[in-house]
N, C-alpha and C. Protein backbone atom coordinates (compact mmCIF):
# COMPACT_ATOMS: atom_id res chain seq x y z
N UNK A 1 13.42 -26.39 -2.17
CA UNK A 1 13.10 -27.00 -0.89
C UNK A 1 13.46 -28.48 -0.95
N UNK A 2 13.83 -29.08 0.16
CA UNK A 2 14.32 -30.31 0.22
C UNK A 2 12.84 -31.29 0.73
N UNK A 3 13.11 -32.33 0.74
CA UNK A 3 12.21 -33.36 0.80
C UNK A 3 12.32 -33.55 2.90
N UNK A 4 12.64 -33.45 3.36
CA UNK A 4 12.57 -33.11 5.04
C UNK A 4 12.10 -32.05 5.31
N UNK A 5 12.74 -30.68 4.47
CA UNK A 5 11.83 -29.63 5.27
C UNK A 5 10.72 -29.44 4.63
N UNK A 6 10.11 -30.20 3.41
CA UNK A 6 8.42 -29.87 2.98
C UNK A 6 7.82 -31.44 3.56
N UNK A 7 8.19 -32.07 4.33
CA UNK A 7 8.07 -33.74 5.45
C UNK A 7 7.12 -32.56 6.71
N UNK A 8 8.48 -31.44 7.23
CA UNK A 8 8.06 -31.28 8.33
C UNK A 8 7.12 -30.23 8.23
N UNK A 9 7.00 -28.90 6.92
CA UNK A 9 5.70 -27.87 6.61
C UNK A 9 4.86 -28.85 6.60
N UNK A 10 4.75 -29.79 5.85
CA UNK A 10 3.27 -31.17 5.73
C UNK A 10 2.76 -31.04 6.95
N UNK A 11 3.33 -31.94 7.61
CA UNK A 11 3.38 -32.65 9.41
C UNK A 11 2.68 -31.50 9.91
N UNK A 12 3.06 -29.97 10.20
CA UNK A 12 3.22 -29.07 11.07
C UNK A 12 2.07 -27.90 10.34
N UNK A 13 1.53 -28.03 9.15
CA UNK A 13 0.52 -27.29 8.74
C UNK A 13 -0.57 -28.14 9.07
N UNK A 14 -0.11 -29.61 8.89
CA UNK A 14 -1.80 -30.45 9.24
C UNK A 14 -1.89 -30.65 10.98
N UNK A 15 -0.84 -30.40 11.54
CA UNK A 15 -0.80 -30.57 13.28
C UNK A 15 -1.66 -29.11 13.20
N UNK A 16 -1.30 -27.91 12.90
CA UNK A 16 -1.84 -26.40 13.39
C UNK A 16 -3.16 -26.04 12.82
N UNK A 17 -3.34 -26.85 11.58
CA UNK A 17 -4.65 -26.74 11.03
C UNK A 17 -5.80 -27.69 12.14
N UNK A 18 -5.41 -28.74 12.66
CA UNK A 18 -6.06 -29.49 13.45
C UNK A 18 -6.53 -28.80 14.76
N UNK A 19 -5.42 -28.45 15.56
CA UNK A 19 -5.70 -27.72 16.55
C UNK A 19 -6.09 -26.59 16.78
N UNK A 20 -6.13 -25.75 15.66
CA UNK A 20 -6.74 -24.47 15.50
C UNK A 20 -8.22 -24.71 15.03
N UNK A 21 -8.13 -25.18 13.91
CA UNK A 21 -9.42 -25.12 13.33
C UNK A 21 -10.33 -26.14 13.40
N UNK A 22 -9.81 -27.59 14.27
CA UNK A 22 -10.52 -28.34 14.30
C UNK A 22 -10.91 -28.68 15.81
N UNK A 23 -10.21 -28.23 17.04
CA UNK A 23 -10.45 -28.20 18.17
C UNK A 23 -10.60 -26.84 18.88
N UNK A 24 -9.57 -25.81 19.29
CA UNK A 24 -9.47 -25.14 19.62
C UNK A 24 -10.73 -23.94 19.15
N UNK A 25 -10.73 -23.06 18.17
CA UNK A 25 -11.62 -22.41 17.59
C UNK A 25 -13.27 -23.01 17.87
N UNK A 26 -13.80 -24.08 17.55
CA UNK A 26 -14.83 -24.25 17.71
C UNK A 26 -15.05 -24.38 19.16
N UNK A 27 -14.44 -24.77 20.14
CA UNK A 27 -14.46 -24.89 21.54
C UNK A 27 -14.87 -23.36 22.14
N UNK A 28 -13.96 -22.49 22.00
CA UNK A 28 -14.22 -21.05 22.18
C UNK A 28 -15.28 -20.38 21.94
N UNK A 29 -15.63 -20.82 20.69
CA UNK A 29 -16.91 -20.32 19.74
C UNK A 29 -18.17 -21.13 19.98
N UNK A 30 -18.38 -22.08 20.39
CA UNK A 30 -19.13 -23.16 21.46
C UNK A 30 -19.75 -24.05 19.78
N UNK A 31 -19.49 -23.73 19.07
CA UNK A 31 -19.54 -24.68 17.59
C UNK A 31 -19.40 -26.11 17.54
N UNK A 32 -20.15 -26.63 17.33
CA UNK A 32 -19.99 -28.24 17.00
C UNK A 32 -18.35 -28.26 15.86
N UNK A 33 -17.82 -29.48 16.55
CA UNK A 33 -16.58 -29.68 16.10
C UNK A 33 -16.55 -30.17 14.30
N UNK A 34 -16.04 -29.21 13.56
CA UNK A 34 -16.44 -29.89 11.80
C UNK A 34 -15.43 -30.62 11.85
N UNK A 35 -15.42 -31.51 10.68
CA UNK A 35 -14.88 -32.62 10.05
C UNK A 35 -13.89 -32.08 8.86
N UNK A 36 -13.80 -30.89 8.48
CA UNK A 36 -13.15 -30.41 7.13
C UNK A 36 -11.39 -30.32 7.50
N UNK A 37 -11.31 -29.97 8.94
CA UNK A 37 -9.78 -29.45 9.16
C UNK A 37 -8.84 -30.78 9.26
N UNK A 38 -9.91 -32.00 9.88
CA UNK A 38 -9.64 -33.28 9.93
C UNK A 38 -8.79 -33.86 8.84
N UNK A 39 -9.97 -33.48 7.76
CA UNK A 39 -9.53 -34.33 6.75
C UNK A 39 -8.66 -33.55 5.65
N UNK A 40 -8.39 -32.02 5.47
CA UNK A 40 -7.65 -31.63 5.11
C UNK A 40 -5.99 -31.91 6.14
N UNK A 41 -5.83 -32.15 6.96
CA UNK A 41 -5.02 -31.87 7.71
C UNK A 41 -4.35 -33.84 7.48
N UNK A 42 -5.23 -35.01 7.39
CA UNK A 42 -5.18 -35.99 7.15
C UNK A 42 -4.11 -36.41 5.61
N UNK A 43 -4.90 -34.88 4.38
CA UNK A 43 -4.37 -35.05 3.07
C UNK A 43 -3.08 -35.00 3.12
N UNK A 44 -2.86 -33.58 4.47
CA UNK A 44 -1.00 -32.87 4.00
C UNK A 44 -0.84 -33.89 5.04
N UNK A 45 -0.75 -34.47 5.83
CA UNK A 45 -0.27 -35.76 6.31
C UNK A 45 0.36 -36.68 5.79
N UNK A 46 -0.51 -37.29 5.03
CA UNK A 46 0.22 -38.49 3.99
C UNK A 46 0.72 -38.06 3.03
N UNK A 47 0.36 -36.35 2.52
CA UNK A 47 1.65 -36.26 1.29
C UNK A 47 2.83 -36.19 1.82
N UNK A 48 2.79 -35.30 3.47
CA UNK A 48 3.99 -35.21 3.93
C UNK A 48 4.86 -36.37 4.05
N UNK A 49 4.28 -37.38 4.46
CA UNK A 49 4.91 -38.93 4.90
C UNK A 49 5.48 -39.24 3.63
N UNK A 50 4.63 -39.53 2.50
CA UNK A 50 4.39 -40.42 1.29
C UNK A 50 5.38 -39.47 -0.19
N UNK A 51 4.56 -38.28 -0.08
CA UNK A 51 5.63 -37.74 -1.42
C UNK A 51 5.58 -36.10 -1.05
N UNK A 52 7.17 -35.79 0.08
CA UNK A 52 6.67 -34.29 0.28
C UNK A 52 7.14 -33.50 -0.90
N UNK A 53 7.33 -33.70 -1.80
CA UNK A 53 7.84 -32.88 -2.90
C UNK A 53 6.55 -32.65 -3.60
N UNK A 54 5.15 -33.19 -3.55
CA UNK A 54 4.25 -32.72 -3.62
C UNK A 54 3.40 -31.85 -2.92
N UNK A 55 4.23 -31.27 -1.94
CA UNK A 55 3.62 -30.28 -1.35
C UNK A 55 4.57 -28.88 -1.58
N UNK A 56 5.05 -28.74 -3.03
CA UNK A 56 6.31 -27.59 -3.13
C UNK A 56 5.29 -26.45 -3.49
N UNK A 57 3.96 -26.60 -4.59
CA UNK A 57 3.33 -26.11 -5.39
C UNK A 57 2.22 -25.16 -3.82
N UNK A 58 2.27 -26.18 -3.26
CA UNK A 58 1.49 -25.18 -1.44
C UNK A 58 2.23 -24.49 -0.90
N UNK A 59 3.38 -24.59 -0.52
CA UNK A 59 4.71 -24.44 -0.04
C UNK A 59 4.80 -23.09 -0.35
N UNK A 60 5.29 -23.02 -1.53
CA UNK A 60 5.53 -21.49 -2.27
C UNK A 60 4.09 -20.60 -2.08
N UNK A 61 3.03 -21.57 -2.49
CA UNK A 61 1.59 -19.96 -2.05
C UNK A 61 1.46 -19.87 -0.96
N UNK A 62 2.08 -20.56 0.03
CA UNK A 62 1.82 -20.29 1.58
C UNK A 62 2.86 -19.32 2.06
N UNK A 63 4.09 -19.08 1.29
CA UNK A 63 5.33 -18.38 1.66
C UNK A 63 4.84 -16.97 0.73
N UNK A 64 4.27 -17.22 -0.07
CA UNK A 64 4.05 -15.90 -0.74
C UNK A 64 3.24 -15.38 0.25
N UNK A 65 2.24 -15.98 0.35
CA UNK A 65 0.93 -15.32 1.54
C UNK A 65 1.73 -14.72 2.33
N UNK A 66 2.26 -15.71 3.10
CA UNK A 66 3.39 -14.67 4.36
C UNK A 66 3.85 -13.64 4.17
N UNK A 67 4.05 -13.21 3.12
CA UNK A 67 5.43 -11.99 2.98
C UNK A 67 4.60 -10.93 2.56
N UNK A 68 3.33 -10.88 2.11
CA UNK A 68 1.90 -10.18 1.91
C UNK A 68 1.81 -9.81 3.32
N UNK A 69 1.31 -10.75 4.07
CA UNK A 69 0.27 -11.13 5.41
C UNK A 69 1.56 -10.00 5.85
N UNK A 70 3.09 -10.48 6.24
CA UNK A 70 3.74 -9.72 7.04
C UNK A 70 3.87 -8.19 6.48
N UNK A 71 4.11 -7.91 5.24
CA UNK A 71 4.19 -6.78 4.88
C UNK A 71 2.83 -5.88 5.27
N UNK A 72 1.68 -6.46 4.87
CA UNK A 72 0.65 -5.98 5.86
C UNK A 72 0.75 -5.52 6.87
N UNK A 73 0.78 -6.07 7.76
CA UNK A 73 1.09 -6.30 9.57
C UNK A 73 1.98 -5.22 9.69
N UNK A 74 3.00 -5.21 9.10
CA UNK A 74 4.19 -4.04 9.67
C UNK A 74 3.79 -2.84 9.63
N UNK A 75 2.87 -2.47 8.29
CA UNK A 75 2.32 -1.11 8.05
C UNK A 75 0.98 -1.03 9.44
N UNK A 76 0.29 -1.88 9.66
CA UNK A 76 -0.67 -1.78 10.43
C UNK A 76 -0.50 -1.40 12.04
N UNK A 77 0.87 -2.50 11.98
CA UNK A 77 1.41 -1.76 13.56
C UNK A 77 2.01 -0.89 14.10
N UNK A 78 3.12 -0.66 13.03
CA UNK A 78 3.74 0.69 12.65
C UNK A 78 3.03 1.98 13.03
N UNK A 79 1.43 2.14 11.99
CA UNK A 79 0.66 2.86 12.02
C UNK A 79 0.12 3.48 13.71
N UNK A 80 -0.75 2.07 13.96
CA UNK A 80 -1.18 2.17 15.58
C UNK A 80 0.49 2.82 16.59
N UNK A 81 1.18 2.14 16.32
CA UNK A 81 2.41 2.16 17.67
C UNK A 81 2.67 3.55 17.17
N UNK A 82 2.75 4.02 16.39
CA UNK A 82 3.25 5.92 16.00
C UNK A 82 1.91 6.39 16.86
N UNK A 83 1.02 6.60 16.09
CA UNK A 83 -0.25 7.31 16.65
C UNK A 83 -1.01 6.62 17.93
N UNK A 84 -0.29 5.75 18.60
CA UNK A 84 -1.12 5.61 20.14
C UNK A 84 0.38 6.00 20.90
N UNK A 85 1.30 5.81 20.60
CA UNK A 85 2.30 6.48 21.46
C UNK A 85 3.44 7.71 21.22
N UNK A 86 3.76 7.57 19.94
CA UNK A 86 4.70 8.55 20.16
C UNK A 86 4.14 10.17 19.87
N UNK A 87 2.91 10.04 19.04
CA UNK A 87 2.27 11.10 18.98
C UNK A 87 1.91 12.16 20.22
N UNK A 88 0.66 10.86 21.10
CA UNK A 88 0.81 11.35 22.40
C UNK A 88 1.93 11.79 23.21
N UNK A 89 2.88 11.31 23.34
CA UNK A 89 4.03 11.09 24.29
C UNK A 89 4.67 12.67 23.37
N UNK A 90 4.95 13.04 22.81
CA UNK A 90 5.49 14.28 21.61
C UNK A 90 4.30 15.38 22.09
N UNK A 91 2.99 15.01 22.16
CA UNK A 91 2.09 16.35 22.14
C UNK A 91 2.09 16.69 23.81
N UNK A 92 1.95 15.79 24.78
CA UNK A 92 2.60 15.87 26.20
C UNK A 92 3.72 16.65 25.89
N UNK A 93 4.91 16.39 25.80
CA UNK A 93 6.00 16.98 25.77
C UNK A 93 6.16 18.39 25.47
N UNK A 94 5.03 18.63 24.26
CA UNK A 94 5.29 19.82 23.98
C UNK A 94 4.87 21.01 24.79
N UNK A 95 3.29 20.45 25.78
CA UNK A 95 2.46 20.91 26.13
C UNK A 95 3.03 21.59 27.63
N UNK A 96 4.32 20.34 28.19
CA UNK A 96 5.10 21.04 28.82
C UNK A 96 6.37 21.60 28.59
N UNK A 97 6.20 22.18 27.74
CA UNK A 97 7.66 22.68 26.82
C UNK A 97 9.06 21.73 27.52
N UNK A 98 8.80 20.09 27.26
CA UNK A 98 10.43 20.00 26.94
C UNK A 98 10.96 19.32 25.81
N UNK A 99 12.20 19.78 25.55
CA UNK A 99 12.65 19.04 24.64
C UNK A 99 13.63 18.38 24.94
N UNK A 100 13.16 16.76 24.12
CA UNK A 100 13.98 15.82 24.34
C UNK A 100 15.06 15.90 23.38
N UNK A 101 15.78 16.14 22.92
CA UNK A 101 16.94 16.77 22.10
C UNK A 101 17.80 17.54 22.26
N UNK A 102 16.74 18.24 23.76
CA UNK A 102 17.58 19.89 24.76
C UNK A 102 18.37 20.92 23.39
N UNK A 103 17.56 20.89 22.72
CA UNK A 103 18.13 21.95 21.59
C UNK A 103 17.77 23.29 21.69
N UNK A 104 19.17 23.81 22.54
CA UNK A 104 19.16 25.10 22.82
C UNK A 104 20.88 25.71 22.27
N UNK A 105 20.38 27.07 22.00
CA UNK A 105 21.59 27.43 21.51
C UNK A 105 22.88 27.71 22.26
N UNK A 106 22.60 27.44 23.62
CA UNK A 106 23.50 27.87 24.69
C UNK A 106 23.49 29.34 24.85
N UNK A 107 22.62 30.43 24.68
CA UNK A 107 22.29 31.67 25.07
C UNK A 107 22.56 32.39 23.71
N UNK A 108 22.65 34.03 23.95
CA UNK A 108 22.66 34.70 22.94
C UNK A 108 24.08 34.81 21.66
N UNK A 109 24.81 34.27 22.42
CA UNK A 109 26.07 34.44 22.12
C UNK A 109 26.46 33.35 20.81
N UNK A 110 25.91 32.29 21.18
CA UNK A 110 26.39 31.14 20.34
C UNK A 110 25.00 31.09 19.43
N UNK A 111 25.84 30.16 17.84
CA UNK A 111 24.66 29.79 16.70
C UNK A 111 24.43 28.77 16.83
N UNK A 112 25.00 27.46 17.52
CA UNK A 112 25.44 26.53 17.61
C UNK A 112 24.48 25.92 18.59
N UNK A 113 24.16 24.30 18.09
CA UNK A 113 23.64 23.68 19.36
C UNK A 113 24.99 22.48 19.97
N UNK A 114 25.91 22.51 19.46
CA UNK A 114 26.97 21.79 19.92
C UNK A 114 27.34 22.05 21.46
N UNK A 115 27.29 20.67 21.92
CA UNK A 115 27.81 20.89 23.25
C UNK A 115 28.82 20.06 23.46
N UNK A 116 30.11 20.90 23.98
CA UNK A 116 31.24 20.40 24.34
C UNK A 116 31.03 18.95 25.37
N UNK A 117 32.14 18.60 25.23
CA UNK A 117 32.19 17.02 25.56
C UNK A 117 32.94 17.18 26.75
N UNK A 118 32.85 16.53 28.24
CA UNK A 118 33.50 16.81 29.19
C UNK A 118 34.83 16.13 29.32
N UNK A 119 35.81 16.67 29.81
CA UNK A 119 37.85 15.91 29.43
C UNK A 119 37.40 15.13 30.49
N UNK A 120 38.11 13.35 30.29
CA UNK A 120 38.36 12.37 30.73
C UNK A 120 39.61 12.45 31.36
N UNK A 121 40.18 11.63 32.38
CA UNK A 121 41.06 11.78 32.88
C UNK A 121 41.65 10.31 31.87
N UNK A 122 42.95 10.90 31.52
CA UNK A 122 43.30 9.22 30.83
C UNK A 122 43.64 8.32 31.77
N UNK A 123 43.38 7.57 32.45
CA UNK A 123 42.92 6.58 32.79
C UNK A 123 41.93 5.93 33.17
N UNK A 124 40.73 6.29 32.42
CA UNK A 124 39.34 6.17 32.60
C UNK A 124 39.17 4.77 32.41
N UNK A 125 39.96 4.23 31.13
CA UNK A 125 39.76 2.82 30.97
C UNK A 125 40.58 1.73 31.28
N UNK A 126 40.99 2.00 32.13
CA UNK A 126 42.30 1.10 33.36
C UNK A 126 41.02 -0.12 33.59
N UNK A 127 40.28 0.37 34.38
CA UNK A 127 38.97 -0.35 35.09
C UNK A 127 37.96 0.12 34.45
N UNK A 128 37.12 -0.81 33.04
CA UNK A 128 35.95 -0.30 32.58
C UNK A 128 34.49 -0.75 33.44
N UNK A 129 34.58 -1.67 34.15
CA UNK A 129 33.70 -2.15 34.66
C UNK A 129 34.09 -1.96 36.28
């Protein structure tokens, strides 16, 4: 990491720590406003200004967290978005027998679910739009 972009994680973890946890959150929650996000948010401030290469050792456990936190998240939504929709939306479907795939054999005759492709006239793409 370069010394600008751990300037601007500094700057931008102590700006989001402020407004989250030191205004916003307690406002909602009707909480007297604490003093801790202040002054943590004050520390990565001046390292950011003063020496951001001391903020590499945060930097990296905050990027690790992420890739946890997101790998989390994907399985969690994944999970919900299968079983609140496509489950339903599949057991509907079935309930009125259709299939979205239209996988039919084309009658008794054929083994096949292949369906022929309809002939283009060649000059279809003279004018595509």
């Amino acid at each position: 990491m370069s010394g600008p972009e751990l300037r601007q994680f500094g700057l931008l973890f102590g700006a989001i720590l402020v407004l989250l946890f030191g205004l916003l959150l307690p406002f909602l929650i009707g909480y007297s406003f604490p003093l801790w996000p202040w002054v943590v948010a004050l520390l990565f401030t001046v390292l950011a200004l003063l020496s951001p290469t001391a903020l590499t050792p945060f930097y990296r456990g905050w990027m690790r967290f992420g890739l946890i936190a997101a790998f989390i998240n994907t399985r969690i939504i994944m999970f919900v978005l299968y079983y609140a929709l496509f489950v339903p939306t599949g057991l509907v479907m079935k309930l009125f027998g259709r299939d979205a795939l239209a996988r039919t054999t084309g009658g008794k005759n054929t083994d096949s679910y292949r369906v022929a492709s309809a002939v283009r006239p060649n000059d279809h793409f003279e004018r595509p739009y």
